[in-house]
C-alpha atoms as a PDB file:
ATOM      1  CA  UNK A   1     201.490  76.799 125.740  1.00  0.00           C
ATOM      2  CA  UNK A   2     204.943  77.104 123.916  1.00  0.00           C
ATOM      3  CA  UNK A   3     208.015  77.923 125.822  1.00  0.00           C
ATOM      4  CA  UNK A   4     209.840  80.839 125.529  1.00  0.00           C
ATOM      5  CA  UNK A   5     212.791  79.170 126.217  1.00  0.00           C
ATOM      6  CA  UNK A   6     214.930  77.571 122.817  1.00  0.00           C
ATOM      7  CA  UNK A   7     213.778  80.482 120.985  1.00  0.00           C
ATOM      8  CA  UNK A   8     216.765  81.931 117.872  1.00  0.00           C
ATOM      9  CA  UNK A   9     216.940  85.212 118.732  1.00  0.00           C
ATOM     10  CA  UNK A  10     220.292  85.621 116.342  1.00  0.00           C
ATOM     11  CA  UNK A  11     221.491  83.794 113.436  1.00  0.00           C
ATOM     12  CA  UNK A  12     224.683  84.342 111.148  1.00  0.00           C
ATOM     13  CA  UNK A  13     226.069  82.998 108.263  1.00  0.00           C
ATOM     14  CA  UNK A  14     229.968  81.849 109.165  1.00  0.00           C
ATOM     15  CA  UNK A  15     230.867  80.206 106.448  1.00  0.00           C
ATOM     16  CA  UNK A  16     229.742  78.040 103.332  1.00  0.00           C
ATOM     17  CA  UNK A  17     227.299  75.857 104.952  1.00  0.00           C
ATOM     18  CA  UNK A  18     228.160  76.665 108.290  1.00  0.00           C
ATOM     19  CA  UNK A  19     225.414  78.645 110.304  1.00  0.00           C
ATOM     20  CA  UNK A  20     225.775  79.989 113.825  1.00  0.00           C
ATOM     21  CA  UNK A  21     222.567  80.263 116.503  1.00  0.00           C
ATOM     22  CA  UNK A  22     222.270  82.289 119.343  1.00  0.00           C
ATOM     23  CA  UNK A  23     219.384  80.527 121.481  1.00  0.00           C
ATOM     24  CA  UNK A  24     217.544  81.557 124.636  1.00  0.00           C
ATOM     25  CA  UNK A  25     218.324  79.406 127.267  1.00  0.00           C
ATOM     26  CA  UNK A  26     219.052  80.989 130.329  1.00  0.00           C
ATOM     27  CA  UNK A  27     219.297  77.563 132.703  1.00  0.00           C
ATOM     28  CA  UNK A  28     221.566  76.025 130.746  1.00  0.00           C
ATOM     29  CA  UNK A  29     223.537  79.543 130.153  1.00  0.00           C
ATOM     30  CA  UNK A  30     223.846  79.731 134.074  1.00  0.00           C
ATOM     31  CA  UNK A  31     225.392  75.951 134.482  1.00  0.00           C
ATOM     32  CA  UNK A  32     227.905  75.759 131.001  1.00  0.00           C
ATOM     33  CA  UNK A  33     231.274  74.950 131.609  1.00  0.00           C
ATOM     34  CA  UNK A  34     233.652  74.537 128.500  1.00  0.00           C
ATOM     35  CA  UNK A  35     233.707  71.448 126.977  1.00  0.00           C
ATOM     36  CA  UNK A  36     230.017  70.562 127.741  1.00  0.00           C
ATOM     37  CA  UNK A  37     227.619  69.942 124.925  1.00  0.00           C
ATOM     38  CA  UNK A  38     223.770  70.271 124.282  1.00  0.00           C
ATOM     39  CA  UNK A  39     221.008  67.699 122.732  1.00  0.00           C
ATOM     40  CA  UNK A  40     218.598  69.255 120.347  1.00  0.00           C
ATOM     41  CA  UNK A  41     215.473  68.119 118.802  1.00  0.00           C
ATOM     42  CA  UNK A  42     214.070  70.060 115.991  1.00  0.00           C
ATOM     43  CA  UNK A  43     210.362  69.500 116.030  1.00  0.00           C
ATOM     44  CA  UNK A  44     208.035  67.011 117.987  1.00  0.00           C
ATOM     45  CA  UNK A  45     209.232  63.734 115.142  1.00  0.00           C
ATOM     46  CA  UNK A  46     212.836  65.140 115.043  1.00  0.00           C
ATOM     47  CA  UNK A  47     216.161  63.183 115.725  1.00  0.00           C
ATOM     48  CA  UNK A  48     218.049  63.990 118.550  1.00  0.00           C
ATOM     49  CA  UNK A  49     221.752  65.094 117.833  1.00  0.00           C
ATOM     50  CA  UNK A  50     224.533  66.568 119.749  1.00  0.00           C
ATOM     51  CA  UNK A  51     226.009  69.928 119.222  1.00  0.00           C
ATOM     52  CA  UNK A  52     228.762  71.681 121.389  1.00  0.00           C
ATOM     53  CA  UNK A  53     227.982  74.615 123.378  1.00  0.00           C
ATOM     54  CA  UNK A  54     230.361  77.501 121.514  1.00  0.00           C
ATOM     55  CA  UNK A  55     229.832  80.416 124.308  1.00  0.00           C
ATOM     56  CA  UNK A  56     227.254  81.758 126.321  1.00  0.00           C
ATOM     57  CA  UNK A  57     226.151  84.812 127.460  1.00  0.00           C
ATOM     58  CA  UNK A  58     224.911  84.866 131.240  1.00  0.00           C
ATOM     59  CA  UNK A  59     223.254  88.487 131.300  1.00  0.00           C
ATOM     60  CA  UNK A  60     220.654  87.826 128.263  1.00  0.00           C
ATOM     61  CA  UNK A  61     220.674  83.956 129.107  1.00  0.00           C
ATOM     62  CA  UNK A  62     221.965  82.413 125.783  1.00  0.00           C
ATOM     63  CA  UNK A  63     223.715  80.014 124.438  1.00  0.00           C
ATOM     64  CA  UNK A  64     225.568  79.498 121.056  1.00  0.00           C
ATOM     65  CA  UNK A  65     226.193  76.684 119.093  1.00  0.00           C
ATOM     66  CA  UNK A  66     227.470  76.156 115.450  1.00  0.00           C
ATOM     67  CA  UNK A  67     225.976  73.861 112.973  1.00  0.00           C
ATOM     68  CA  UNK A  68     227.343  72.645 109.831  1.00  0.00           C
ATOM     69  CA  UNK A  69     225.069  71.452 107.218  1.00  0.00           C
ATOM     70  CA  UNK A  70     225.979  67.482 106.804  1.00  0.00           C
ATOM     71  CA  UNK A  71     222.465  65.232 106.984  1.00  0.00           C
ATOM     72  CA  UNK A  72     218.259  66.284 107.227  1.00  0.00           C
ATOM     73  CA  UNK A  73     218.722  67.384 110.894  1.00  0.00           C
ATOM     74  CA  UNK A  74     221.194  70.021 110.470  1.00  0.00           C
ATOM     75  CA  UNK A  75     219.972  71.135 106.740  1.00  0.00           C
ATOM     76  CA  UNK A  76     216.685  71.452 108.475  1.00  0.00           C
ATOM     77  CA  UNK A  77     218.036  73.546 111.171  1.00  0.00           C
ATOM     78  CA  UNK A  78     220.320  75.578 108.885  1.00  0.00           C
ATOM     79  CA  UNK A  79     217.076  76.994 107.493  1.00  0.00           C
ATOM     80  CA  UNK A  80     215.615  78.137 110.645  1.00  0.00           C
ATOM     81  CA  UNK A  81     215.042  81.815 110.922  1.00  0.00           C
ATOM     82  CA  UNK A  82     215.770  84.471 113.897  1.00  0.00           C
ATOM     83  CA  UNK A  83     212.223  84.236 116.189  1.00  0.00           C
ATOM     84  CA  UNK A  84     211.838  80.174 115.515  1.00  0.00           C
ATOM     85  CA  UNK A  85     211.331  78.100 118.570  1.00  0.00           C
ATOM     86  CA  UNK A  86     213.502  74.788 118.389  1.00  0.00           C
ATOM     87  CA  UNK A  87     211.351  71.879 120.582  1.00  0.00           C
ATOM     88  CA  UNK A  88     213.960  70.913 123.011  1.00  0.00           C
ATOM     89  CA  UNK A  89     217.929  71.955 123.966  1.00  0.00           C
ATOM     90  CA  UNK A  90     218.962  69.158 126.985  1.00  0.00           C
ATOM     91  CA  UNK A  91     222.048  70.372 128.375  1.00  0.00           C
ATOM     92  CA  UNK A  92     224.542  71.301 129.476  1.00  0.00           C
ATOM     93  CA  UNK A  93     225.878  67.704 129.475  1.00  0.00           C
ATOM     94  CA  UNK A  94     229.329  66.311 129.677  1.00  0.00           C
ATOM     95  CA  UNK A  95     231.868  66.159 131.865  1.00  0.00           C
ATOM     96  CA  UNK A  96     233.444  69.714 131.679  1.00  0.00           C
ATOM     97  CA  UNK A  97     237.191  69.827 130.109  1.00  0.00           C
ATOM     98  CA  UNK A  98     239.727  69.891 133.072  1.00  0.00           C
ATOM     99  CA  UNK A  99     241.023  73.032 132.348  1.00  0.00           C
ATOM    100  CA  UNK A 100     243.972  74.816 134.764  1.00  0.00           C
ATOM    101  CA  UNK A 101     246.665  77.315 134.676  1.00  0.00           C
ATOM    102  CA  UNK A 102     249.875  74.756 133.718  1.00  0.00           C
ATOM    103  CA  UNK A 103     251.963  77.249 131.456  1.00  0.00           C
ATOM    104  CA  UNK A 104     251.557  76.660 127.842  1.00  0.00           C
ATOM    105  CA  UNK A 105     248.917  75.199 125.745  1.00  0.00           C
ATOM    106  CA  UNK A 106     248.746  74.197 122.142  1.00  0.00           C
ATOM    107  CA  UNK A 107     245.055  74.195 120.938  1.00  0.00           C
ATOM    108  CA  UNK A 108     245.013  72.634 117.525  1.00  0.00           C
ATOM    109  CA  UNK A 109     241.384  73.261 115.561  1.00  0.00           C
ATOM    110  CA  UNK A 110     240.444  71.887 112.333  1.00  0.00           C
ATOM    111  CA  UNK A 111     237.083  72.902 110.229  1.00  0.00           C
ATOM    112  CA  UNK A 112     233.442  73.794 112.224  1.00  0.00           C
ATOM    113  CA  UNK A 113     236.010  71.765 115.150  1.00  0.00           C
ATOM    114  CA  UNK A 114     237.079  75.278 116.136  1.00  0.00           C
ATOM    115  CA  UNK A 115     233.679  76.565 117.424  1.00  0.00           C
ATOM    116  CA  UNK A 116     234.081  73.562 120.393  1.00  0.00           C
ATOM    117  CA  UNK A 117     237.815  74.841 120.125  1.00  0.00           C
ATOM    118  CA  UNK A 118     236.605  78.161 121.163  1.00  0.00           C
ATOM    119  CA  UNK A 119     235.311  77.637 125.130  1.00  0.00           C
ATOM    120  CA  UNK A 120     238.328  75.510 125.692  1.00  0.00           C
ATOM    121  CA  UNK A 121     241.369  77.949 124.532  1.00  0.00           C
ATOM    122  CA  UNK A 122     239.277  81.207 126.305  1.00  0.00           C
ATOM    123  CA  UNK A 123     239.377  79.540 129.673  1.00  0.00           C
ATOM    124  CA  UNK A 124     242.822  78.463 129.329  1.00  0.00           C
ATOM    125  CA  UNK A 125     243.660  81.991 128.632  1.00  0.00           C
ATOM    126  CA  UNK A 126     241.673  83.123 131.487  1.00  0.00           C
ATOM    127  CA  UNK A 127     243.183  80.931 133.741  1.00  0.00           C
ATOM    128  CA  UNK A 128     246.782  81.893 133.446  1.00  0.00           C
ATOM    129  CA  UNK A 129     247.891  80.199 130.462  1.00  0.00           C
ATOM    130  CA  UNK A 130     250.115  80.683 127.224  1.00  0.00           C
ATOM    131  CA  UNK A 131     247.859  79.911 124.649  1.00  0.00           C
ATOM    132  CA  UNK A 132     249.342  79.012 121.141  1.00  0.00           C
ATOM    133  CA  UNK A 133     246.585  78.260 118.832  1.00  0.00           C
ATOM    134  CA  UNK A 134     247.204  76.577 115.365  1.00  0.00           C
ATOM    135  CA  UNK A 135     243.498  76.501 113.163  1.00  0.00           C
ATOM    136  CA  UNK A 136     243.473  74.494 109.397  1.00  0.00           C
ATOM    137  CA  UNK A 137     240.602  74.544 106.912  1.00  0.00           C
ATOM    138  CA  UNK A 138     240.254  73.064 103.230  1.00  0.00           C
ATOM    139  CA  UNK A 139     240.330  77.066 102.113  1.00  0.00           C
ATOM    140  CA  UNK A 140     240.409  80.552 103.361  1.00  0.00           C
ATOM    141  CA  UNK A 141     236.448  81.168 103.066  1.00  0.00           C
ATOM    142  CA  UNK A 142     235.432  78.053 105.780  1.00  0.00           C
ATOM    143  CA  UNK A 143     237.954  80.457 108.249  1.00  0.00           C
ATOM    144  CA  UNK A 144     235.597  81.495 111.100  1.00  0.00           C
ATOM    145  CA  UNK A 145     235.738  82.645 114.731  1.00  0.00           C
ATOM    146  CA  UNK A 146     238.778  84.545 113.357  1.00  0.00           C
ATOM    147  CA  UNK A 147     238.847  87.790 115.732  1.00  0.00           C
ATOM    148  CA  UNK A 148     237.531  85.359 118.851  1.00  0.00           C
ATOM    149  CA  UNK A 149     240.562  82.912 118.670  1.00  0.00           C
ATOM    150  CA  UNK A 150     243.127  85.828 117.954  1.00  0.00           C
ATOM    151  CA  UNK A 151     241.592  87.363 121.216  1.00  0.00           C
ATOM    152  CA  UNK A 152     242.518  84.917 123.527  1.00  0.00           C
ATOM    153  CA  UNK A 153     245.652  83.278 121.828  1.00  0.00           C
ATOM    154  CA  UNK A 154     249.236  84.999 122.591  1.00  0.00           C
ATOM    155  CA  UNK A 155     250.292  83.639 119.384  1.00  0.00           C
ATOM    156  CA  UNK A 156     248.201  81.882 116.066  1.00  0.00           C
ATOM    157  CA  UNK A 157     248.820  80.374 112.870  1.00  0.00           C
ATOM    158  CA  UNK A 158     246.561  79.196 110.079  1.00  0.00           C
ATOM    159  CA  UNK A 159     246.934  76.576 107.347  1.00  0.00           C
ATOM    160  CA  UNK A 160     244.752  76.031 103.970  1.00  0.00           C
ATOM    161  CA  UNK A 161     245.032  72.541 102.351  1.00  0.00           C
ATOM    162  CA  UNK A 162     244.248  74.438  99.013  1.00  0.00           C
ATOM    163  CA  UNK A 163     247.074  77.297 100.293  1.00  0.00           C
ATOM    164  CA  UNK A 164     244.837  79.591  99.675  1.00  0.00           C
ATOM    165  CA  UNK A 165     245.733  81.639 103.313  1.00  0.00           C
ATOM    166  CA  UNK A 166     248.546  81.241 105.704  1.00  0.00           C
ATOM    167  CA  UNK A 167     250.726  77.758 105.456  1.00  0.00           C
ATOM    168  CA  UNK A 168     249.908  75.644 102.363  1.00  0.00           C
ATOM    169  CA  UNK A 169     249.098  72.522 103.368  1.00  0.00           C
ATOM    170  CA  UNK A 170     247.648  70.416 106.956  1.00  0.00           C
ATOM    171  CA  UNK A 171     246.939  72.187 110.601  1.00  0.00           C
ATOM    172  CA  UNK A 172     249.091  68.806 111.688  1.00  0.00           C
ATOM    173  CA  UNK A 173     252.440  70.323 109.804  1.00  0.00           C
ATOM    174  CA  UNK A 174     251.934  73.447 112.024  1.00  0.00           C
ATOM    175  CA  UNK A 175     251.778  70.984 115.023  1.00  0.00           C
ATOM    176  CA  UNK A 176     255.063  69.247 113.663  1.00  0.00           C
ATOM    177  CA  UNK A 177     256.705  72.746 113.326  1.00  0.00           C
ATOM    178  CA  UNK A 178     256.017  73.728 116.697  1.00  0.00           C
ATOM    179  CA  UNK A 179     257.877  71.261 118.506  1.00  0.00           C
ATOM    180  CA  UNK A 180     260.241  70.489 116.232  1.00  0.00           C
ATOM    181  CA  UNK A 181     261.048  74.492 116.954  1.00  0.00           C
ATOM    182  CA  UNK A 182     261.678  72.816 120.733  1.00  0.00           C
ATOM    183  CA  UNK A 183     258.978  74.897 121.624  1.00  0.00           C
ATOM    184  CA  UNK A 184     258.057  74.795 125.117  1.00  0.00           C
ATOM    185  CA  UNK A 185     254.594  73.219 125.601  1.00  0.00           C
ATOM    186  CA  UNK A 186     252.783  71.666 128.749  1.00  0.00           C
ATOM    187  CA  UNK A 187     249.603  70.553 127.021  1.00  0.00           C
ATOM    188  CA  UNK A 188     247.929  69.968 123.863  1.00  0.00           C
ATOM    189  CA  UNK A 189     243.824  70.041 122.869  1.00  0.00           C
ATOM    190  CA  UNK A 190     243.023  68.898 119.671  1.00  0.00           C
ATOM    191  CA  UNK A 191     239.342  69.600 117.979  1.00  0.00           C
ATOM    192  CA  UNK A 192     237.637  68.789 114.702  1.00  0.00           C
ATOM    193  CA  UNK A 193     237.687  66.272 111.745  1.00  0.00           C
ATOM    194  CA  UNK A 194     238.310  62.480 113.555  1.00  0.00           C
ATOM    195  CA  UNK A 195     241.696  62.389 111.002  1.00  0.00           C
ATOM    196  CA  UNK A 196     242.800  64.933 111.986  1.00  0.00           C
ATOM    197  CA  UNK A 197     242.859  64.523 115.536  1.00  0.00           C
ATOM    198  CA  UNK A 198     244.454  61.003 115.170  1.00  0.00           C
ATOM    199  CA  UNK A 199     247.173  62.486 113.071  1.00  0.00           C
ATOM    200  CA  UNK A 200     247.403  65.311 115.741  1.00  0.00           C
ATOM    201  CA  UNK A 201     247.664  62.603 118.381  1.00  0.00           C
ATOM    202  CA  UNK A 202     250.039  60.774 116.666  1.00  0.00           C
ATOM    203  CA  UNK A 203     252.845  63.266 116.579  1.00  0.00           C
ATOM    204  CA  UNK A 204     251.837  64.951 120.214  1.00  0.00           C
ATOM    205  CA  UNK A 205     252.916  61.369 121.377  1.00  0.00           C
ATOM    206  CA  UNK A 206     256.318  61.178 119.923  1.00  0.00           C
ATOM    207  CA  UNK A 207     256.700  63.915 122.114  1.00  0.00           C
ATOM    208  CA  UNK A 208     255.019  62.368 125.219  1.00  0.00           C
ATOM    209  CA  UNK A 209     253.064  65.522 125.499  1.00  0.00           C
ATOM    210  CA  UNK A 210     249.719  65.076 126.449  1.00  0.00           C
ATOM    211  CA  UNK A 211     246.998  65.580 124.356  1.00  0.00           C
ATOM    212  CA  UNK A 212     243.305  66.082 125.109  1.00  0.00           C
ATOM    213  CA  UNK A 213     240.736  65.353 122.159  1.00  0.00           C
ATOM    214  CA  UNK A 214     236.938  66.010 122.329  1.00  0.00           C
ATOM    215  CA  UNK A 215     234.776  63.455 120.481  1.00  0.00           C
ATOM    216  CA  UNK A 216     231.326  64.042 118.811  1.00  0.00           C
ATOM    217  CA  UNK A 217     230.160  60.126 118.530  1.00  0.00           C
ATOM    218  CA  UNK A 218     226.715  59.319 117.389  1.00  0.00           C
ATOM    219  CA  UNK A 219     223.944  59.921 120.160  1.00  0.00           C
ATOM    220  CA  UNK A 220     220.431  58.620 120.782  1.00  0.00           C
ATOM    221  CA  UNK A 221     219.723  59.261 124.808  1.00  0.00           C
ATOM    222  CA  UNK A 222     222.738  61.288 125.726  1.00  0.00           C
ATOM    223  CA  UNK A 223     222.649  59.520 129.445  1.00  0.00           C
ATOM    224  CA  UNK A 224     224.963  56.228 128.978  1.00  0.00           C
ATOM    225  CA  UNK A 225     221.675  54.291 128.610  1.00  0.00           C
ATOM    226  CA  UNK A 226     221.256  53.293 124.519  1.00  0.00           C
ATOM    227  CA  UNK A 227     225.403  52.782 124.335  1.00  0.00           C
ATOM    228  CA  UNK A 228     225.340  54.251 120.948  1.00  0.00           C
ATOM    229  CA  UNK A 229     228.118  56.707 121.981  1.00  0.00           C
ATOM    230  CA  UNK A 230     230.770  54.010 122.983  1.00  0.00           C
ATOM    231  CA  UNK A 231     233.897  54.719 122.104  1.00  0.00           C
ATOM    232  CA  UNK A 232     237.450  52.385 123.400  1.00  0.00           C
ATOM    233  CA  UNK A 233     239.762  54.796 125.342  1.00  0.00           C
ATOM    234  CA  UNK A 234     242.982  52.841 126.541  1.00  0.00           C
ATOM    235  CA  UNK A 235     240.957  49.383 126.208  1.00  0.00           C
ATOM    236  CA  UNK A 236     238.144  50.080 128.235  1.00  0.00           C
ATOM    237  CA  UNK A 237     234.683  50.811 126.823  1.00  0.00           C
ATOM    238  CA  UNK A 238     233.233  54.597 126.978  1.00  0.00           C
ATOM    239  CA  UNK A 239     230.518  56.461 126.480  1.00  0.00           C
ATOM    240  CA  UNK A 240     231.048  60.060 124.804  1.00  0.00           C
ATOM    241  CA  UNK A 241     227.653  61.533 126.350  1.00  0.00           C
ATOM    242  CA  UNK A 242     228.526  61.048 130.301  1.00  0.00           C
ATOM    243  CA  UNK A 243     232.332  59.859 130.145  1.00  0.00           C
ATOM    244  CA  UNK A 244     233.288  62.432 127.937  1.00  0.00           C
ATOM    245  CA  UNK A 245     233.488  63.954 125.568  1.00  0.00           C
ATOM    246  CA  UNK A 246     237.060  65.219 126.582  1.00  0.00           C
ATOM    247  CA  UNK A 247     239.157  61.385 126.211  1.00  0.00           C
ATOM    248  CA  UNK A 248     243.036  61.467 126.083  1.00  0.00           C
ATOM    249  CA  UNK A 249     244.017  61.006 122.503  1.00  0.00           C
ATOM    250  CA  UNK A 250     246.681  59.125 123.217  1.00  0.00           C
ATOM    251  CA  UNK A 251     244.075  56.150 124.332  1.00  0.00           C
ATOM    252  CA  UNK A 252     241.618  56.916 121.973  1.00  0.00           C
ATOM    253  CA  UNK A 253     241.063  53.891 119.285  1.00  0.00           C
ATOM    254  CA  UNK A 254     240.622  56.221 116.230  1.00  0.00           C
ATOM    255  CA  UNK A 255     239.914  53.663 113.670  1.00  0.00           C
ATOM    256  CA  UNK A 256     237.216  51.641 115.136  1.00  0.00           C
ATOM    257  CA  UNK A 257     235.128  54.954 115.983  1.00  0.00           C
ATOM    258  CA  UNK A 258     235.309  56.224 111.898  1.00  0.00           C
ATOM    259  CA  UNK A 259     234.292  53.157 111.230  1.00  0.00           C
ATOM    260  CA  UNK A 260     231.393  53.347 113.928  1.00  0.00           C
ATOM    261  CA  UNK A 261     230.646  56.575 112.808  1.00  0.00           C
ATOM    262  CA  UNK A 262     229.925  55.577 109.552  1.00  0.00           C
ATOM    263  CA  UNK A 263     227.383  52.541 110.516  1.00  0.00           C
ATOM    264  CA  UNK A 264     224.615  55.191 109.243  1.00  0.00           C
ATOM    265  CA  UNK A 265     225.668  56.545 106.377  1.00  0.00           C
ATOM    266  CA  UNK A 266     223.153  54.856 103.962  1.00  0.00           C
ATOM    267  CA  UNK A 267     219.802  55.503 106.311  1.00  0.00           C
ATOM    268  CA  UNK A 268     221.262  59.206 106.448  1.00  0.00           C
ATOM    269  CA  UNK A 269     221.883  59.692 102.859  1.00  0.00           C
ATOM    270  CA  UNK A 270     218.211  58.200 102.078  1.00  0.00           C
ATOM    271  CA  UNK A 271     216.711  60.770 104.688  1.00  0.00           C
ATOM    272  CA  UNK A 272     218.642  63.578 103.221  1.00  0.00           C
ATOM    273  CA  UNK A 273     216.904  63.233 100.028  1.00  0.00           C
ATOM    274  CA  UNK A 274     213.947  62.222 100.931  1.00  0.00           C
ATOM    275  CA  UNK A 275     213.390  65.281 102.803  1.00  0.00           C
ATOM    276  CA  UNK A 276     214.984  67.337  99.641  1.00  0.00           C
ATOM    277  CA  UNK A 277     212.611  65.822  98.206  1.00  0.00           C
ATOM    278  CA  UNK A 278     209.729  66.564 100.328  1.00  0.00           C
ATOM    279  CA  UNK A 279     210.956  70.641  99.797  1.00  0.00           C
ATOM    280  CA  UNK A 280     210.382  69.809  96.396  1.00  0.00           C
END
């Protein structure tokens, strides 16, 4: 007999190829902590992939993630409808992001990033904190999660590389113009596209101001077993699913995970159409 857990009781359109589900999971609702993930599979011959919890909502046991169409598995999901059942959500998993009150925070988001950006500058707010929040996109209609981050940021800037909404160029020149203002920050968290968090990292450290990145490798078990995850954080091999996926950007070696995240490109592109295909 089906569950009646995992079923998609809401689903919203955010943005051009970006899709938002609400799903009913009331055990993993009860145990999230920001910064933790989920792994979902599809359908019974599905691929397993990793998607970050967004928020969740304890009283109708939910949780909700954000999916941005990119291969088969999340163009497949991207077409599920409100009532679906998904086969299995495993989670919550991660290490949860050390989050206290330490003054002020600087929570730098970049594309679909700022859904996992989300969960991380809330609790900071609700902690204590000054929370500064500085979110880029290629152009004004991929903004999302607009009215969430405004409500629980004290201040919050936007960038467009296209300049087609707030400053006219990369979410890492609002970073630059923050502390080159001498602004007074005691922490920085840095979310989305992999160049963009290196860049991010790369100017936080000028500053010796610490900088916390979360990392979406490529995951098969999601339990430190397969090693697909690994990831080299101050020379030492990690693994995203159980050592992360909060790592200190400073540490973080950016260019051999793009290139590791790229291993699949070709099998993934062939899938992708095949399954086009397939939908004739």
């Amino acid at each position: 007999m089906k569950t009646k857990y995992f079923k998609i009781v809401e689903k919203q359109d955010l943005a051009p190829q970006i899709k938002l589900f609400r799903i009913q999971a009331p055990l993993i609702s009860s145990k999230f902590q920001a910064g933790q993930f989920v792994v979902i599979r599809i359908d019974e011959k599905g691929e397993r992939i990793p998607l970050t919890i967004a928020e969740c909502n304890l009283k109708e046991g939910t949780i909700t993630i954000v999916v941005q169409e990119m291969g088969k598995t999340t163009s497949k999901l991207a077409r599920m409808k409100e009532g679906e059942t998904i086969e299995d959500v495993l989670g919550p998993l991660g290490v949860p992001s050390p989050i206290e009150k330490i003054g002020s925070v600087m929570c730098v988001g970049g594309g679909v990033g700022v859904a996992l950006l989300y969960p991380e500058a809330k609790r900071y707010k609700e902690v204590g904190n000054k929370v500064i929040s500085l979110i880029g996109a290629k152009s004004k209609n991929l903004f999302f999660f607009r009215d969430e981050m405004k409500a629980v940021s004290d201040e919050i800037r936007y960038s467009t590389d296209d300049g087609s909404f707030g400053h006219h160029g990369f979410v890492t020149d609002l970073v630059k113009q923050i502390l080159e203002s001498g602004a007074d920050i005691d922490e920085a968290v840095a979310i989305g596209p992999l160049p963009m968090m290196k860049a991010t990292c790369k100017i936080t450290k000028r500053y010796n101001l610490e900088t916390r990145v979360s990392l979406n490798s490529i995951m098969v078990d999601a339990t430190g077993m397969c090693g697909c995850c690994r990831v080299t954080v101050g020379n030492e091999v990690k693994f995203t699913c159980v050592d992360g996926p909060g790592f200190d950007g400073h540490l973080v070696d950016f260019d051999e995970l793009m290139l590791r995240q790229k291993r699949f490109e070709k099998e993934e592109k062939i899938a992708l159409k095949n399954w086009e295909s397939d939908r004739g």
